[in-house]
N, C-alpha and C. Protein backbone atom coordinates (compact mmCIF):
# COMPACT_ATOMS: atom_id res chain seq x y z
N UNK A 1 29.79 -6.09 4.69
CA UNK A 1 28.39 -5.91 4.38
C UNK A 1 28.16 -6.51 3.00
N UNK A 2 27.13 -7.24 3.21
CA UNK A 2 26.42 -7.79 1.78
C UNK A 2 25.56 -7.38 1.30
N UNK A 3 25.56 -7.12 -0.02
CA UNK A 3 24.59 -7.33 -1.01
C UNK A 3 23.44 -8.21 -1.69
N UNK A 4 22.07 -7.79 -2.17
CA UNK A 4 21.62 -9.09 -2.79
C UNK A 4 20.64 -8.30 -3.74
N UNK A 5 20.11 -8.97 -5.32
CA UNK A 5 19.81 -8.31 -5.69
C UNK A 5 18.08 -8.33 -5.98
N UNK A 6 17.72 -9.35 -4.94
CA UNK A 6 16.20 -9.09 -4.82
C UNK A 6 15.79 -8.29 -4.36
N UNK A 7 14.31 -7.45 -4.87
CA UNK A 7 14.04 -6.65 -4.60
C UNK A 7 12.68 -7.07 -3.18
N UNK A 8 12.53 -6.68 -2.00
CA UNK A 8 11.83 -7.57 -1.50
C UNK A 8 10.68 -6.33 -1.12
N UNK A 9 9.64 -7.02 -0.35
CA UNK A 9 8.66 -6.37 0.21
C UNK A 9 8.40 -6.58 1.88
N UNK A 10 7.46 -5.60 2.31
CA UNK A 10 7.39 -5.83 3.69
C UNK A 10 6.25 -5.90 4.25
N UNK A 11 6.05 -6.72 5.10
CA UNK A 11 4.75 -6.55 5.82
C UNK A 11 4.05 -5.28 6.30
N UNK A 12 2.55 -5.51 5.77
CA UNK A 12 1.67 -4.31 6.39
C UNK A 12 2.24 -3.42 8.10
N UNK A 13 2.69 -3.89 8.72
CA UNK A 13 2.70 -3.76 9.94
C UNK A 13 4.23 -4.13 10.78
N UNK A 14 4.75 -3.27 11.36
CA UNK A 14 5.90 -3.70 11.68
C UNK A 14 6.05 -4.36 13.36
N UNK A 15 6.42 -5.42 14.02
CA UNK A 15 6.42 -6.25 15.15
C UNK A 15 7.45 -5.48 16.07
N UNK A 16 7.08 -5.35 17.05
CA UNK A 16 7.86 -4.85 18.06
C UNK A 16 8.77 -6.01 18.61
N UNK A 17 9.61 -6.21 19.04
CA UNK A 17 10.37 -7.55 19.62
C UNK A 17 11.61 -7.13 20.53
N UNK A 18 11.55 -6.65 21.70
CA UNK A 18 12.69 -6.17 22.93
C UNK A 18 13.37 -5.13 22.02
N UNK A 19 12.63 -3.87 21.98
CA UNK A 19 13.03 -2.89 21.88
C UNK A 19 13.89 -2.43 20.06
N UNK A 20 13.72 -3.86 20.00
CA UNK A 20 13.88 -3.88 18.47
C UNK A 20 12.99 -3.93 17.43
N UNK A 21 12.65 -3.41 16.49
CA UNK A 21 11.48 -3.87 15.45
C UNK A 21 11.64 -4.84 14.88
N UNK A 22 11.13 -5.81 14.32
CA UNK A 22 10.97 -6.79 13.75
C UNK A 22 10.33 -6.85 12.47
N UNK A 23 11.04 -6.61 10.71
CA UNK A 23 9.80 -6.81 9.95
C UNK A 23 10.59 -8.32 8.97
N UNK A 24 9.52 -8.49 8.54
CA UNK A 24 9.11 -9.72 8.02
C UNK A 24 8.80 -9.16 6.35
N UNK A 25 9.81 -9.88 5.80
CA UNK A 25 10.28 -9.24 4.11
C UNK A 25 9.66 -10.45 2.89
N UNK A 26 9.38 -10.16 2.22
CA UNK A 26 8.71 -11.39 1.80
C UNK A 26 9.44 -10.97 0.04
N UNK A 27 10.12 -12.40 -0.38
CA UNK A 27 10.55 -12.21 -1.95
C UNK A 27 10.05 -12.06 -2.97
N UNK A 28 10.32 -11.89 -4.46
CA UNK A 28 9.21 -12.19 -5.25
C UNK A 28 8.69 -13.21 -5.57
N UNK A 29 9.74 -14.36 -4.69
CA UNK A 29 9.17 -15.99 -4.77
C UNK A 29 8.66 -16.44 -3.60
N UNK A 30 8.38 -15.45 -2.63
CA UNK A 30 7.14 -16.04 -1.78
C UNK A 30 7.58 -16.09 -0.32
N UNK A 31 9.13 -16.01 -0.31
CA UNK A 31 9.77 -16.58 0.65
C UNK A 31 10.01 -15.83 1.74
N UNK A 32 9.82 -16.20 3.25
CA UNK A 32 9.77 -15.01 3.99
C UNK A 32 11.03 -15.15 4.72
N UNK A 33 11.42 -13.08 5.06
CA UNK A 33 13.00 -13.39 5.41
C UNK A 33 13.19 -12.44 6.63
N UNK A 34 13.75 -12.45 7.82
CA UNK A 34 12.96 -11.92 8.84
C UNK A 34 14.50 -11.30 9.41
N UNK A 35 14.32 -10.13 9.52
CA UNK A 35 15.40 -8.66 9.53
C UNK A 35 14.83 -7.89 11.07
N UNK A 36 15.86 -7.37 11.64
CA UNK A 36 16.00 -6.85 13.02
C UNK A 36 16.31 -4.87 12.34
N UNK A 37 15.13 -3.82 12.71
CA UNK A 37 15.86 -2.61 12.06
C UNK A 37 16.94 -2.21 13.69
N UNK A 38 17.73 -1.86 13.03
CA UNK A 38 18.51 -1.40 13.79
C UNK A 38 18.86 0.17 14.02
N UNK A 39 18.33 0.93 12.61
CA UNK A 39 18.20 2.08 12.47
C UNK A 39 17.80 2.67 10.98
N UNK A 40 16.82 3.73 11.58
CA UNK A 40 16.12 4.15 10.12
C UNK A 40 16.76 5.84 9.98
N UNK A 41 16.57 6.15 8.69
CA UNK A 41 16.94 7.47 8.54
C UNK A 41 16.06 7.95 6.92
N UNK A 42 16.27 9.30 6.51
CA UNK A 42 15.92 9.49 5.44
C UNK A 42 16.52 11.09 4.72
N UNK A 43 17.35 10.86 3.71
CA UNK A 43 18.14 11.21 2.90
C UNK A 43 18.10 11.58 1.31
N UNK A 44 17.92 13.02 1.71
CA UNK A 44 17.10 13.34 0.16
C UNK A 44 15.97 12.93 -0.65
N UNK A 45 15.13 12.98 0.49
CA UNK A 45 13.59 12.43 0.26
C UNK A 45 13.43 11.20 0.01
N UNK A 46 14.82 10.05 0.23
CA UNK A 46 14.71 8.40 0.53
C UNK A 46 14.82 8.14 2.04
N UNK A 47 14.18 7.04 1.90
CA UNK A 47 14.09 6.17 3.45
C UNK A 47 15.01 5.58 2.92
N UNK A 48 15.52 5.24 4.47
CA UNK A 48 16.86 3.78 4.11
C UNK A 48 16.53 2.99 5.49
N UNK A 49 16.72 1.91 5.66
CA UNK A 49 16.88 1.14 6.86
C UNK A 49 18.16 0.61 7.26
N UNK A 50 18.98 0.22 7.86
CA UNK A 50 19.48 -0.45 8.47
C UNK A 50 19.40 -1.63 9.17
N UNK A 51 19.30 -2.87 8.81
CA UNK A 51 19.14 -4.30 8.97
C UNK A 51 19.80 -5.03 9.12
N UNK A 52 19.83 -5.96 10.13
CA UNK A 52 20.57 -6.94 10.49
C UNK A 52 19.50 -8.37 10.13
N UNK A 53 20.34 -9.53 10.45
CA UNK A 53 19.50 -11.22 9.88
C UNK A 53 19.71 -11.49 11.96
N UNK A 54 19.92 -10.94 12.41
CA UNK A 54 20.42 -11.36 13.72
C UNK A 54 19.97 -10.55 15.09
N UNK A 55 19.02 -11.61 15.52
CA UNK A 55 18.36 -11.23 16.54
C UNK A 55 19.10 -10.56 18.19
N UNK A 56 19.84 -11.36 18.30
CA UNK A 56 20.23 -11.77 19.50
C UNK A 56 21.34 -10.54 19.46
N UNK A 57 21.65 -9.41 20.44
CA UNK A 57 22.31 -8.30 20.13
C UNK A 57 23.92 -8.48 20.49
N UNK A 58 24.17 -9.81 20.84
CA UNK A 58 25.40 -9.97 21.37
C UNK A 58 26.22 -11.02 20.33
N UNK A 59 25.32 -11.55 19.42
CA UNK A 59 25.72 -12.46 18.10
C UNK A 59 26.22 -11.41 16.70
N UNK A 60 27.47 -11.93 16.02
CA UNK A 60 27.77 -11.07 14.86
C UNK A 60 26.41 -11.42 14.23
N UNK A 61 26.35 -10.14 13.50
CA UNK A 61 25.11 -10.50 12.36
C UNK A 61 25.53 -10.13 11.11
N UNK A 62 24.65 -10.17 10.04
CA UNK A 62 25.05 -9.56 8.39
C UNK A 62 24.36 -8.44 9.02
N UNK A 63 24.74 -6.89 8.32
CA UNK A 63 23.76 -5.91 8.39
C UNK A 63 23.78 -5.73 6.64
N UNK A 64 22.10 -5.10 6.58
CA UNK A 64 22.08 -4.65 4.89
C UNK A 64 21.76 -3.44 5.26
N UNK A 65 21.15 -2.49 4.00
CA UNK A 65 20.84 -1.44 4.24
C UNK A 65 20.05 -1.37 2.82
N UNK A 66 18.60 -1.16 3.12
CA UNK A 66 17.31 -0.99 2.16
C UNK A 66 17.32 0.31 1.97
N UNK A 67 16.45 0.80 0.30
CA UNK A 67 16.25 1.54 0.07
C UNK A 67 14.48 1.18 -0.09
N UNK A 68 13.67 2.00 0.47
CA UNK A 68 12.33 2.36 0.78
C UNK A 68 12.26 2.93 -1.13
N UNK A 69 11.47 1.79 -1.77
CA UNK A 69 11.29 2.51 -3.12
C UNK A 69 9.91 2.41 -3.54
N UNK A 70 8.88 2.63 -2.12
CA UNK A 70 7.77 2.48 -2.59
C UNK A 70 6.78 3.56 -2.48
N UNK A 71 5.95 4.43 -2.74
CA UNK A 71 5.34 5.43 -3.19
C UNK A 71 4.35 5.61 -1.47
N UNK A 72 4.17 6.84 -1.17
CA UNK A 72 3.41 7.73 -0.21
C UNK A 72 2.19 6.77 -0.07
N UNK A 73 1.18 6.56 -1.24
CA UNK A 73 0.23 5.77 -0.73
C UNK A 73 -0.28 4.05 -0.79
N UNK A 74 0.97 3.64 -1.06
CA UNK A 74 0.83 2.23 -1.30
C UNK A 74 0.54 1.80 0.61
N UNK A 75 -0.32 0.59 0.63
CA UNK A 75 -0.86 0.23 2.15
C UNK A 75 0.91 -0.79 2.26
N UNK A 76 1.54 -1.21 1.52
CA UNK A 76 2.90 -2.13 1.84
C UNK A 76 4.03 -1.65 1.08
N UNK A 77 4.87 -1.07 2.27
CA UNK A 77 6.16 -0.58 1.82
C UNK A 77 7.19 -1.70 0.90
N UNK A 78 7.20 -1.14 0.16
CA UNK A 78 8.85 -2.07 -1.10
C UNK A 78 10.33 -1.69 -1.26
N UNK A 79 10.82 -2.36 -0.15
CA UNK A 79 12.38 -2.33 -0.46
C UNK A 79 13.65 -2.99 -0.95
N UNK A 80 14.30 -2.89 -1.18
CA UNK A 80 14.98 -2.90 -2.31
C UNK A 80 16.49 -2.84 -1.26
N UNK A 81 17.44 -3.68 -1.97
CA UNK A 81 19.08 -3.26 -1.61
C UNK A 81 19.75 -2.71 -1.68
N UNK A 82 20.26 -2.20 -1.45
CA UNK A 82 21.13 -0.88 -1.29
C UNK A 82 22.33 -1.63 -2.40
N UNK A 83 22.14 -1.40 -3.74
CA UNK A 83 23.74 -2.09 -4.26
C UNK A 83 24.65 -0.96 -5.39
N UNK A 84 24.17 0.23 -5.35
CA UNK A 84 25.01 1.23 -5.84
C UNK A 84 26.19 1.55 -4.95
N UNK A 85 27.69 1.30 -5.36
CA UNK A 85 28.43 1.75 -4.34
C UNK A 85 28.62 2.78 -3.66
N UNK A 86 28.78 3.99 -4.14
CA UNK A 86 28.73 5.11 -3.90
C UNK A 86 27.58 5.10 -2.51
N UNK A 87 26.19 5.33 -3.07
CA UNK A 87 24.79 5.12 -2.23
C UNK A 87 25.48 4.80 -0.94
N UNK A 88 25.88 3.23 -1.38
CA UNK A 88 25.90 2.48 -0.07
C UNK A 88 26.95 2.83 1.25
N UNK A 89 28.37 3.68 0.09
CA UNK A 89 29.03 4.28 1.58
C UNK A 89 28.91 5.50 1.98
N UNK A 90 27.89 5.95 1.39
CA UNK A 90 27.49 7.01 1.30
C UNK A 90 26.50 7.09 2.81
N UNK A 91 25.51 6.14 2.62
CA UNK A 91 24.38 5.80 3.45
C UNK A 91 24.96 5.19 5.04
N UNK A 92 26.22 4.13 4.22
CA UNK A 92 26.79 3.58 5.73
C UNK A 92 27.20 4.70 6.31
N UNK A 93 28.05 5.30 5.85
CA UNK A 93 28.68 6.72 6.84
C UNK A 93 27.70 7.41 7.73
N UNK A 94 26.49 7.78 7.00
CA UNK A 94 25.30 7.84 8.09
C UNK A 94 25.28 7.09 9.13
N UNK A 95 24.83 6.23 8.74
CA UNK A 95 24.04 5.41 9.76
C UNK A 95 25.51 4.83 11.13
N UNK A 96 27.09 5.37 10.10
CA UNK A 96 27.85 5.01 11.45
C UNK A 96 27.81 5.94 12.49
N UNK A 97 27.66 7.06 12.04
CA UNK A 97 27.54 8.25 12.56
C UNK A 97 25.96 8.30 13.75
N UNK A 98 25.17 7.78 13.09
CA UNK A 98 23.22 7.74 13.93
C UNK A 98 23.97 6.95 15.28
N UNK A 99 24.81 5.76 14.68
CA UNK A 99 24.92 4.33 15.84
C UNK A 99 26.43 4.29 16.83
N UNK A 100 26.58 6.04 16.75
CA UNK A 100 28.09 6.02 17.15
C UNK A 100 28.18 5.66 18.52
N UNK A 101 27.25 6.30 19.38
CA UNK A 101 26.96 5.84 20.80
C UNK A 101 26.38 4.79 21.16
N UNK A 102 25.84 4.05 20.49
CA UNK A 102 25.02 3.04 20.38
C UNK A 102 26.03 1.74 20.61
N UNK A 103 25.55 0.69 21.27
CA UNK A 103 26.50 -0.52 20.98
C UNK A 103 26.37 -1.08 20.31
N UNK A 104 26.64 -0.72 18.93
CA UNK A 104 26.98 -1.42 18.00
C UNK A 104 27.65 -1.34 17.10
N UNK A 105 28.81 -2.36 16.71
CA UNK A 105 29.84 -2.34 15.92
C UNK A 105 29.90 -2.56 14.44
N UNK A 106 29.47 -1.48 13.16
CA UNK A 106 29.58 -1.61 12.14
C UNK A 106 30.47 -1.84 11.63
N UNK A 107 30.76 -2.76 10.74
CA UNK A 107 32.48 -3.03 9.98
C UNK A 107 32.08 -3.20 7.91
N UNK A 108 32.61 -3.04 7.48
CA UNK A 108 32.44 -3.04 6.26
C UNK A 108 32.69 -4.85 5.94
């Protein structure tokens, strides 16, 4: 699992796409970067996501894992990377645990 240390944003509205959501992340340089959730959760009053770059459910993908750091009434959610270590195996252990039945193979 990778890291990165832009902080990105997300579209008003999240795309449905075969049973997968689809959102569309946009940088602070404009650039749009387009993530598959694979699973959401929320953990001591944080959202986290679970994200993959990889559509296709039978292709390896990168997965990340966002932290939701944007306030109750903003109209566009702002997330951010998960790059505290602790956090992050902290958060993965979750989310291996949400996707245990699930087909899908998390690996560090």
């Amino acid at each position: 699992m990778q890291t990165q240390k832009k902080a990105l944003m997300r579209t008003r509205k999240r795309k449905i796409m075969n049973k997968e959501e689809k959102i569309t992340l946009l940088t602070e340089n404009g650039e749009s970067l387009d993530f598959f959730v694979l699973e959401e959760t929320r953990i001591n009053g944080k959202n986290y996501l679970l994200v993959t770059d990889e559509e296709d459910e039978k292709a390896d993908g990168e997965c990340y894992i966002l932290e939701d750091t944007s306030g109750d009434e903003e109209e566009e959610a702002v997330y951010q990377f998960v790059e505290d270590e602790q956090e992050l195996n902290d958060v993965f252990q979750i989310f291996t645990q949400l996707l245990d039945d699930a087909d899908v193979e998390l690996q560090k």
